[in-house]
Protein backbone atom coordinates (compact mmCIF):
# COMPACT_ATOMS: atom_id res chain seq x y z
CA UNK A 1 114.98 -4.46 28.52
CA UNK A 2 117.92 -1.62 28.46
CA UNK A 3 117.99 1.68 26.07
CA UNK A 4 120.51 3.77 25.24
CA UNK A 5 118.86 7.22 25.78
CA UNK A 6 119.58 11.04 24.75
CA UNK A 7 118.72 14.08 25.97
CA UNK A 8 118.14 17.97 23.94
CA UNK A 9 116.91 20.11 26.43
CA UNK A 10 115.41 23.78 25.64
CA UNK A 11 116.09 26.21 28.33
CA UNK A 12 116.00 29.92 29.65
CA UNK A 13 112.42 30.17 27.81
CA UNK A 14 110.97 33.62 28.76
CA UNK A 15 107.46 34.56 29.04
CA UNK A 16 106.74 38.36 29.52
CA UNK A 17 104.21 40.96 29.43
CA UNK A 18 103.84 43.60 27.25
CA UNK A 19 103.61 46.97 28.36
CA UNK A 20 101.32 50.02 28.31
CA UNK A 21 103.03 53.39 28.31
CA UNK A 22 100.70 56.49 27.76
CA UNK A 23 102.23 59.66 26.53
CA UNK A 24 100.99 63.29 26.09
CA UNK A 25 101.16 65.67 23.47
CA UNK A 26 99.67 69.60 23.67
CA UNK A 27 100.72 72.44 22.46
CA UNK A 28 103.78 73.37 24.12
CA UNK A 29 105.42 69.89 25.10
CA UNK A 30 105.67 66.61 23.38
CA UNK A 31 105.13 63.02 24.25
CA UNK A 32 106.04 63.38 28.06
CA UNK A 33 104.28 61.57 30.91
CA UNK A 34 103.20 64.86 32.48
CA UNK A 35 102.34 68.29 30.30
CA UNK A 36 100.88 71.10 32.25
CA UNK A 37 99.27 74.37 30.64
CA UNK A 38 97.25 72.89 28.30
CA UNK A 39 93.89 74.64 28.69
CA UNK A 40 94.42 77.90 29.78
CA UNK A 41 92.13 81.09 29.36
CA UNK A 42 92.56 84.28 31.62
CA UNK A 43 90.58 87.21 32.03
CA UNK A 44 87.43 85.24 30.91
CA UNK A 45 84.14 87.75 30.39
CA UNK A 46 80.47 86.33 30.34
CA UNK A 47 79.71 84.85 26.78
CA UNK A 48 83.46 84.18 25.84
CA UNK A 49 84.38 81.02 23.53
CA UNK A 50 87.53 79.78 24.78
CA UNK A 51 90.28 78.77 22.62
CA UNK A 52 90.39 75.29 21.29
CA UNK A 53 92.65 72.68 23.09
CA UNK A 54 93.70 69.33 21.36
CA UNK A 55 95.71 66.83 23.63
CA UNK A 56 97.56 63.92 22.00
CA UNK A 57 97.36 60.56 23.59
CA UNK A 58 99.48 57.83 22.59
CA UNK A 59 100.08 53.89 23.33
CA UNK A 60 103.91 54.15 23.17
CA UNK A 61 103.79 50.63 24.56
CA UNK A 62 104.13 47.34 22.73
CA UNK A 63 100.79 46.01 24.33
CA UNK A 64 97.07 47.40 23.18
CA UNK A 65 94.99 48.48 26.14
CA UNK A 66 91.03 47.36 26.50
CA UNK A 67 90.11 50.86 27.29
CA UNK A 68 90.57 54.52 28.52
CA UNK A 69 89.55 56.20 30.86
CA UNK A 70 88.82 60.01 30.83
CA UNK A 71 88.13 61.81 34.69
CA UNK A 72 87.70 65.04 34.44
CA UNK A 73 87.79 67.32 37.84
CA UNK A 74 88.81 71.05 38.88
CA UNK A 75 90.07 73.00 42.26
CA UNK A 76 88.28 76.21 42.90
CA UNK A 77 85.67 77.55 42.47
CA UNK A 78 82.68 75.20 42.21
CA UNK A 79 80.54 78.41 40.51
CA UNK A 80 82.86 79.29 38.06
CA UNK A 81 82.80 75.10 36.73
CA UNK A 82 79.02 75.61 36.58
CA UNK A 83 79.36 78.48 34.06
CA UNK A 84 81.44 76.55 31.64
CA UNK A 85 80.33 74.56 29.14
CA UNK A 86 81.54 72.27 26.62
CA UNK A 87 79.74 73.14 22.60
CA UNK A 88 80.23 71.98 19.18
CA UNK A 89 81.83 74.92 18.39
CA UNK A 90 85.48 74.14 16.00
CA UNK A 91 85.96 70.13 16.75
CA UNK A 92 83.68 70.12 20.04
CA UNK A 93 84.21 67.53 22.73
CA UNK A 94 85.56 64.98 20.74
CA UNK A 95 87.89 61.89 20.68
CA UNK A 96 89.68 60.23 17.45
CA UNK A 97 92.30 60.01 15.09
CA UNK A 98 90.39 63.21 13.05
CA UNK A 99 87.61 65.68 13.14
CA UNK A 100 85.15 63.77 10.93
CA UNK A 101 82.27 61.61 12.25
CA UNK A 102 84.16 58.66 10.21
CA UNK A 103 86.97 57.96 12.37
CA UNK A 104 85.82 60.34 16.22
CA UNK A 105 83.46 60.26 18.99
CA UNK A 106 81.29 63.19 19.69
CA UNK A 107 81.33 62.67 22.76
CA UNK A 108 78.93 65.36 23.36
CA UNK A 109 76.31 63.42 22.06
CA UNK A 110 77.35 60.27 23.52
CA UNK A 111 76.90 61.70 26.99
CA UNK A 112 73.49 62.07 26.46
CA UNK A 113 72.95 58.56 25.28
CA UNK A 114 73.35 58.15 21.77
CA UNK A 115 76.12 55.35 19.87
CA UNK A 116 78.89 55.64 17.91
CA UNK A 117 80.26 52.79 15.96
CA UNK A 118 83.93 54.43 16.04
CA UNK A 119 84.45 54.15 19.50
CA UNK A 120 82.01 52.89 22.68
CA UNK A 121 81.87 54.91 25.73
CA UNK A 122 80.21 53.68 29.52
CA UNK A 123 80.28 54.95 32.82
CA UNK A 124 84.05 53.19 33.92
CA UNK A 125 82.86 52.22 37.00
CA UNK A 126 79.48 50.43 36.83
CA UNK A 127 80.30 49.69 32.83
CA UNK A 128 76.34 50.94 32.40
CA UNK A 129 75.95 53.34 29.12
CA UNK A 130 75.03 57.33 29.13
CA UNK A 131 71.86 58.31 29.24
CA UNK A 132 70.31 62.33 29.08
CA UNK A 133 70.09 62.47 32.65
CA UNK A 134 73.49 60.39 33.51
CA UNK A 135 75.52 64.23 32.85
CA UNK A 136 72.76 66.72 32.44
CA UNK A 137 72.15 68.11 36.34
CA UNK A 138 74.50 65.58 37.91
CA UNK A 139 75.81 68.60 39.76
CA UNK A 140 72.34 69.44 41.53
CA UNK A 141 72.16 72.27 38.57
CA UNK A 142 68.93 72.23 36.49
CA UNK A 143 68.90 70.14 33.67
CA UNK A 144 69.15 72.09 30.50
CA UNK A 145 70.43 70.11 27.90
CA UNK A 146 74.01 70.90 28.20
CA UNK A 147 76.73 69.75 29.86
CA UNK A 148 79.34 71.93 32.75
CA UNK A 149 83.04 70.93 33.63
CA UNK A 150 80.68 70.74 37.13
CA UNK A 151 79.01 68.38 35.78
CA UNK A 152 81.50 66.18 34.28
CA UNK A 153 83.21 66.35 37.34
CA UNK A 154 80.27 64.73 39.47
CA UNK A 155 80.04 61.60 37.32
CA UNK A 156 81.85 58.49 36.92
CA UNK A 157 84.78 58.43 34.52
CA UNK A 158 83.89 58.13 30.77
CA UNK A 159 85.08 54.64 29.46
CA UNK A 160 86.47 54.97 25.54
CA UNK A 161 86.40 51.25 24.29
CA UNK A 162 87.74 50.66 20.85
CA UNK A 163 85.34 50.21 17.79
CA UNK A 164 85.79 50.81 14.14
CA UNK A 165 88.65 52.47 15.34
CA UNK A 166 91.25 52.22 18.21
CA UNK A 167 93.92 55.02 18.08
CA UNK A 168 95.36 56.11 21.17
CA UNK A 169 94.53 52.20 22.80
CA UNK A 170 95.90 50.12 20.43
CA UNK A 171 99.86 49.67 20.92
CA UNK A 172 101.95 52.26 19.00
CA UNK A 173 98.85 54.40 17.82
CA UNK A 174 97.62 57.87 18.76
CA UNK A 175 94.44 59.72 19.06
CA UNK A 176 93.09 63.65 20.11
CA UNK A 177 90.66 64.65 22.47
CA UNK A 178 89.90 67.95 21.37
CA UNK A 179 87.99 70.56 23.93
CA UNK A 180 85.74 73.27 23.20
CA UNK A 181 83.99 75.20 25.78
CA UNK A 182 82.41 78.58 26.47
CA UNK A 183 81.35 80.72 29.06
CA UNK A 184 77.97 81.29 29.95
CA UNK A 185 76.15 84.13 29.44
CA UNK A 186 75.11 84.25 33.09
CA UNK A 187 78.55 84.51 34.91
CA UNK A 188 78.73 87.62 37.07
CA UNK A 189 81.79 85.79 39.30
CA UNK A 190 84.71 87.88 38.90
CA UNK A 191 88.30 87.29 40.16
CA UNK A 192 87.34 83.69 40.28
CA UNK A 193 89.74 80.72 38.85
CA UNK A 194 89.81 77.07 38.81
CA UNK A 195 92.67 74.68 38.11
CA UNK A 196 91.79 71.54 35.75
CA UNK A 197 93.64 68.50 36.01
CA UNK A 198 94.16 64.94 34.44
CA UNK A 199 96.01 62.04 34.50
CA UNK A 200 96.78 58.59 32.62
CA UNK A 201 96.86 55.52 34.59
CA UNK A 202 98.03 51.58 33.30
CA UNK A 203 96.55 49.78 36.61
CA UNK A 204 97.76 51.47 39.77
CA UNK A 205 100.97 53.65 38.20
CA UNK A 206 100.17 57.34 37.22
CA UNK A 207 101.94 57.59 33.72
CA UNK A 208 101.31 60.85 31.96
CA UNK A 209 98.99 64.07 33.68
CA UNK A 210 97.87 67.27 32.13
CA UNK A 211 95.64 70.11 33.16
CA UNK A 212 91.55 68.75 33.45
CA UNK A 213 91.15 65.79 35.43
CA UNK A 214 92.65 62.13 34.57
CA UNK A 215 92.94 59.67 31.92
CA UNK A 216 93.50 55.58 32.82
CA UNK A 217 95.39 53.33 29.79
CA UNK A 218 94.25 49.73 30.97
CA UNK A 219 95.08 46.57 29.85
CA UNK A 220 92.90 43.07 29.50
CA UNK A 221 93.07 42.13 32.71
């Protein structure tokens, strides 16, 4: 039996990625894949609160990310990281699209192993949660229920998984980490200095550094 036939056909059909593109906001530069002087305090005496730093961290991407990831590390002098020490004091160490406990992380209370329903933090690499002796001593220092840029620079990267909320992951949102730290009572080091550094990864490109060790924008993989 014969047919007479037609053909439609559909073509150049396109199936792409989003992206993730993480930008960085602090006080003296805005939305730039690297920003430098963020944190800086000079001429630091024993006992001295140091000023409050807030960095900006934005999805400027059209695809939401699964997590971050927040590495914090230092050059210099490995005494001088012992002696300072994240508090409470103004916002704290905290992540989230405000101060309140309604829409941040505290994540100086998450370190030592409680839950927040905003956001959920692990270790990044073995995806296990905090616990009070995950930070607390992972230096060699005693413990003493607080917690050194030493410290934080010995363990494995802190993983910020959305929750309630998810600014700065989601695409085209924004969130702060805001850092608070003194200087213990106990420094005698003088003419001493350390560099802080961080960065923002999606996979294996670097997109945006600052000052204080690194942050990583990943993607469902």
């Amino acid at each position: 039996m014969l047919f007479f036939s037609s053909t439609a056909t559909s073509k150049d059909n396109i199936i792409s990625t989003g992206s993730l593109d993480a930008v960085l906001t602090d006080s003296n530069e805005t939305k730039l894949i690297t920003v430098s002087n963020s944190w800086n305090a000079l001429g630091i005496l024993p006992g001295a609160t140091l000023p409050e730093t807030t960095i900006k961290i934005r999805n400027n991407g059209a695809a939401s990310a699964h997590h971050l990831d927040v590495k914090f590390s230092y050059t210099g002098s490995a005494e001088l990281a012992k002696k300072i020490v994240f508090t409470s004091t103004n916002n704290g160490l905290r992540f989230g699209t405000g101060t309140s406990d309604a829409n941040s992380i505290n994540l100086l209370t998450t370190l030592f192993g409680s839950t927040d329903v905003d956001y959920r933090i692990f270790q990044g690499i073995s995806g296990s949660p905090f616990s009070v002796t995950t930070v607390d001593g992972a230096d060699g220092s005693p413990r003493d229920n607080k917690i050194s840029l030493s410290e934080l620079a010995v363990v494995d990267k802190i993983r910020i998984e959305p929750g309630e909320e998810n600014g700065g992951i989601a695409a085209g949102s924004e969130a702060v980490l805001w850092l608070n730290a003194r200087v213990e009572d106990s420094l005698t080091l003088q003419n001493e200095s350390i560099k802080r550094y961080y960065s923002i990864y999606t996979r294996s490109r670097c997109l945006a550094a600052i000052g204080l060790g690194y942050i990583h924008l990943r993607g469902y993989a």
